[in-house]
Protein backbone atom coordinates (compact mmCIF):
# COMPACT_ATOMS: atom_id res chain seq x y z
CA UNK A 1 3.38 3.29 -7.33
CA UNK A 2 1.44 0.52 -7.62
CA UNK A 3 1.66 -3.10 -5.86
CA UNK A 4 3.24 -5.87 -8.64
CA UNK A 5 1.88 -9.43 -8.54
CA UNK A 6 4.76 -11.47 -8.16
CA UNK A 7 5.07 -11.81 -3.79
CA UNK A 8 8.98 -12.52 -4.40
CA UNK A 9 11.30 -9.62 -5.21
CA UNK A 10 12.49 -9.40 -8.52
CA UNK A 11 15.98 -9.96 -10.40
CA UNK A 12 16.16 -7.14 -12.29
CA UNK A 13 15.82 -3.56 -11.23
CA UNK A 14 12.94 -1.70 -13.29
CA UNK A 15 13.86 1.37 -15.12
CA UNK A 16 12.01 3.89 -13.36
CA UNK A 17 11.47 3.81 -9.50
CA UNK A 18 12.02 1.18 -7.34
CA UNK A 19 10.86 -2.17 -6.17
CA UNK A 20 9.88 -2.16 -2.65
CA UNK A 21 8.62 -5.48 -0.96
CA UNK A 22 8.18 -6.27 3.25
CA UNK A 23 5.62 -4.27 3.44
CA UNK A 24 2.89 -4.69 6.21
CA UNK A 25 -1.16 -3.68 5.92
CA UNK A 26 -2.49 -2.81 9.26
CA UNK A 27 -6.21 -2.51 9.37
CA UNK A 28 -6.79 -3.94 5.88
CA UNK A 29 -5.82 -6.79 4.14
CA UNK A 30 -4.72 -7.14 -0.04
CA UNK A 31 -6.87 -8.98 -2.86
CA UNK A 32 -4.01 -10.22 -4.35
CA UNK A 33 -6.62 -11.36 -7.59
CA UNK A 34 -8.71 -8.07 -7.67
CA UNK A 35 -5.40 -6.05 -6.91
CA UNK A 36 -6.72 -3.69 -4.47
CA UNK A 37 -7.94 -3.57 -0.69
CA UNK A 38 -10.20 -5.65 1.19
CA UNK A 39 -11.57 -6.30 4.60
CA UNK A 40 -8.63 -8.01 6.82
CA UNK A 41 -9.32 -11.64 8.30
CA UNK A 42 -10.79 -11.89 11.65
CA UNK A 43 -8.34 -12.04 14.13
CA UNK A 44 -5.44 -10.90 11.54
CA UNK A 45 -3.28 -8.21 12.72
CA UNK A 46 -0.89 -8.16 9.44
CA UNK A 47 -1.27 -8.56 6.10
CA UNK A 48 2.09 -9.04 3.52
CA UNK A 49 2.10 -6.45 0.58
CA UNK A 50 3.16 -7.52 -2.78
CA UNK A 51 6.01 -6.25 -4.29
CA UNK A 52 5.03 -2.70 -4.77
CA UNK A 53 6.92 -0.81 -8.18
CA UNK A 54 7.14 2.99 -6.63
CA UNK A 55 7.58 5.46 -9.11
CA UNK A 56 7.38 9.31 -9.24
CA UNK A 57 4.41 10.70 -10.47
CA UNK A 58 4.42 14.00 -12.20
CA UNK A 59 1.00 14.63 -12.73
CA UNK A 60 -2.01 12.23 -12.73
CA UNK A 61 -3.98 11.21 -15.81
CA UNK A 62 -7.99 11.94 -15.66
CA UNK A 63 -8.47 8.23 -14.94
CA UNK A 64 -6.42 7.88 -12.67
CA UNK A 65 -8.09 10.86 -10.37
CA UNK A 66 -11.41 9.09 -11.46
CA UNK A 67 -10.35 5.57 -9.55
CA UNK A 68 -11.31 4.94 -6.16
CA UNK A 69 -7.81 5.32 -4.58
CA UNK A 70 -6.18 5.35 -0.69
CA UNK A 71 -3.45 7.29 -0.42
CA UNK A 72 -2.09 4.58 2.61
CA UNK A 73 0.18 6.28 4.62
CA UNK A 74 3.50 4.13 5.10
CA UNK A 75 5.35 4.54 8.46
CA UNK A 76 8.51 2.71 10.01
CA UNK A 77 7.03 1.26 13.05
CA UNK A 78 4.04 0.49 14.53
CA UNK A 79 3.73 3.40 16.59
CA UNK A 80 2.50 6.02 14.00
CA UNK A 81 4.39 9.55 14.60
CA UNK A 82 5.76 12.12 12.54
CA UNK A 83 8.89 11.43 13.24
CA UNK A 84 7.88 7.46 11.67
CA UNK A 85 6.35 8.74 8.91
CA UNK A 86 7.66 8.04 5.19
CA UNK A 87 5.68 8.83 2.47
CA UNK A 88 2.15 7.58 0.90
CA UNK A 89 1.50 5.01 -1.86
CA UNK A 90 -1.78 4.69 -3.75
CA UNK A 91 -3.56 1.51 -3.18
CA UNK A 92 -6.91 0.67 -5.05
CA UNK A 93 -10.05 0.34 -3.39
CA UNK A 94 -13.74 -0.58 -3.74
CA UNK A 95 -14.87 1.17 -0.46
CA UNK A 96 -14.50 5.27 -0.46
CA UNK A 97 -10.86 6.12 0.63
CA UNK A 98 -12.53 7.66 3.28
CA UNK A 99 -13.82 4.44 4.73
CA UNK A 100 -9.66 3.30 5.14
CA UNK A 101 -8.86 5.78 6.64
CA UNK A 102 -11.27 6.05 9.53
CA UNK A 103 -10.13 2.09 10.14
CA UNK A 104 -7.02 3.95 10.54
CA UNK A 105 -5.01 1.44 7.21
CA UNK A 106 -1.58 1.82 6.94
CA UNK A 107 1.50 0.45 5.96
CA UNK A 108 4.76 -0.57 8.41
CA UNK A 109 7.85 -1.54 7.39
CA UNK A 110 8.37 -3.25 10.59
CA UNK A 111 5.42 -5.00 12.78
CA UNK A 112 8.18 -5.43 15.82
């Protein structure tokens, strides 16, 4: 899967996957330019996702294990259970994926 650039969802429905948009970052924020994930604004709790194109993925390429990659969790609600708990989508990163997920990064469908 991998976040589109367009922030409005789209007309037509891609052939493979889906297009997912609503998301929520919490603990990051998106570099909508560099298309990957950045340190959040001070004092910003939330930051809007793109429209993300979510795909399945059969087996990744060599470059694509090379890239520096967060698997971001994505959960329903704020309060971050198993029982809230969806899936994972890739996001790209500069920082180790490690460094995400000790900020504890992840994506809500709902903020409420």
């Amino acid at each position: 899967c991998y976040p589109c650039c367009s922030a409005e969802p789209f007309e037509i429905s891609p052939q493979d996957g889906v297009y997912i948009h609503g998301l929520s970052l919490d603990g990051a924020s998106w570099d909508r330019r560099g298309m990957r994930l950045m340190e959040p604004a001070p004092k910003v709790l939330f930051a809007a996702l793109p429209v993300v194109h979510m795909f399945a993925v059969n087996e990744m390429t060599k470059e694509q294990k090379a890239q520096r990659v967060y698997e971001c969790p994505v959960y329903k609600k704020p309060k971050r259970t198993d029982l809230t708990y969806i899936t994972k989508i890739r996001l790209k990163t500069n920082q180790s994926p490690d460094y995400w997920t000790l900020r504890g990064a992840a994506l809500l469908c709902d903020i409420k």
